[in-house]
Protein backbone atom coordinates (compact mmCIF):
# COMPACT_ATOMS: atom_id res chain seq x y z
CA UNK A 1 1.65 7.16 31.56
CA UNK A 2 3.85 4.06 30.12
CA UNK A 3 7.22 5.26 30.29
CA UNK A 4 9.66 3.52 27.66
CA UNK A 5 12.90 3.10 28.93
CA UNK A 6 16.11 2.72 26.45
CA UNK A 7 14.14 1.47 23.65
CA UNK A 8 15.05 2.27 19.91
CA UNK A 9 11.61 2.19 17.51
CA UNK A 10 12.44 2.47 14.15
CA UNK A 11 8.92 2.84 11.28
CA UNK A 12 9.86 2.23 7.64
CA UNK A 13 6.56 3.32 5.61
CA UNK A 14 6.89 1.96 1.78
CA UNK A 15 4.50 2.46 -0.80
CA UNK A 16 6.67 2.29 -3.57
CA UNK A 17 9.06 -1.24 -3.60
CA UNK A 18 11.83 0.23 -1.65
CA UNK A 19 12.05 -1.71 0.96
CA UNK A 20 9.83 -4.46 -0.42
CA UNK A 21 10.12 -6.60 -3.23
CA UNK A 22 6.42 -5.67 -4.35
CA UNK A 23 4.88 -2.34 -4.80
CA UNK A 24 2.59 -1.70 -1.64
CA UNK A 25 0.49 0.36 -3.00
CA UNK A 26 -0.02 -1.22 -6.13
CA UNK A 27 -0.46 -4.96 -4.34
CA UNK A 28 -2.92 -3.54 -2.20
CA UNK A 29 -5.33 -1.56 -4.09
CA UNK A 30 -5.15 -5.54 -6.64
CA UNK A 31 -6.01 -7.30 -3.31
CA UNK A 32 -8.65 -5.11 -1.44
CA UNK A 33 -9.96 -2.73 -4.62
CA UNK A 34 -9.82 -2.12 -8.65
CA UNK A 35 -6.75 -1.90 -9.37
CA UNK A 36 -6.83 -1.98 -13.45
CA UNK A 37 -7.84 -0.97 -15.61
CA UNK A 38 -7.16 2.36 -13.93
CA UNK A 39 -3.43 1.50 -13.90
CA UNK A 40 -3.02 1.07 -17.45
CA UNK A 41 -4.99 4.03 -18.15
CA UNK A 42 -2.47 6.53 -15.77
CA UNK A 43 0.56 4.69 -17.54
CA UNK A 44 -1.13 5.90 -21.21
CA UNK A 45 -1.64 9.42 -19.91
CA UNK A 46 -5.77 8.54 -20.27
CA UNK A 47 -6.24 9.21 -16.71
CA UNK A 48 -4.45 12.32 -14.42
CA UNK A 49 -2.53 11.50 -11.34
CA UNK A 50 -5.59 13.52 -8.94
CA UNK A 51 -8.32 10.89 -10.69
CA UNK A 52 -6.39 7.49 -10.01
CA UNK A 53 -6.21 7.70 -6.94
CA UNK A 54 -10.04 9.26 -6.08
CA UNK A 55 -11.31 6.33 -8.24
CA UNK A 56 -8.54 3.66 -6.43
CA UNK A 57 -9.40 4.88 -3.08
CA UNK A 58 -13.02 4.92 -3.47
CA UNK A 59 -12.40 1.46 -4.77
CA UNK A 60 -11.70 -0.20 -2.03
CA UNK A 61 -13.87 -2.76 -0.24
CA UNK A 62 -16.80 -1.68 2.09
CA UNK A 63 -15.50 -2.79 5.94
CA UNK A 64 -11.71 -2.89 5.38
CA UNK A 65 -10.00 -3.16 8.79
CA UNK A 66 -6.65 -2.51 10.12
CA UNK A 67 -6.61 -6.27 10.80
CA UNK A 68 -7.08 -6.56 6.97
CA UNK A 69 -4.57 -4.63 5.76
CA UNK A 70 -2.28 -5.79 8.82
CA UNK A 71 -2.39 -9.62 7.69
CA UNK A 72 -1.93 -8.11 3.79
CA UNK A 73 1.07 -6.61 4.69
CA UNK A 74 2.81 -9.80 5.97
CA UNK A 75 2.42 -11.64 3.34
CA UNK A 76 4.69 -9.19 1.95
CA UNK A 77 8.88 -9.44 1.38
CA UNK A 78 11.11 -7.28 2.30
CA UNK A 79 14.23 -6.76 0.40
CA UNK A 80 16.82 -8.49 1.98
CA UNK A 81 19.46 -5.60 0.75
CA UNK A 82 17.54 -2.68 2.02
């Protein structure tokens, strides 16, 4: 076992534009799924919370790999005053 000596990790999970200067979530279902018109249709109370995201989930390309959404997600900016 790999014993980590004095080391600090810190994980900052956003989904939401938080700590980024683009919505996550929303930026990744546009790049790797279907993103409207499912959107528009939450927004105008067409479409319940539960639905958007089954349909955006099943949405998403066949084969997606963590390499995928790894190189997605550094295209990415952080917000320099988070």
């Amino acid at each position: 076992m790999k014993k980590f000596e004095n080391k600090d990790i810190y994980i900052f999970c956003d989904f939401d534009g938080t700590i980024t200067l683009k919505d996550l979530g929303d930026e990744l279902f546009k790049e790797f799924g279907i993103f409207e018109p499912y959107n528009s249709l939450l927004k105008a109370g067409e479409l319940n919370i539960y639905d958007y995201w089954k349909i955006l989930c099943n949405s998403l390309k066949t084969g997606l790999t963590k390499e995928d959404i790894q190189k997605f997600s550094d295209t990415i900016d952080f917000d320099i005053y988070f």
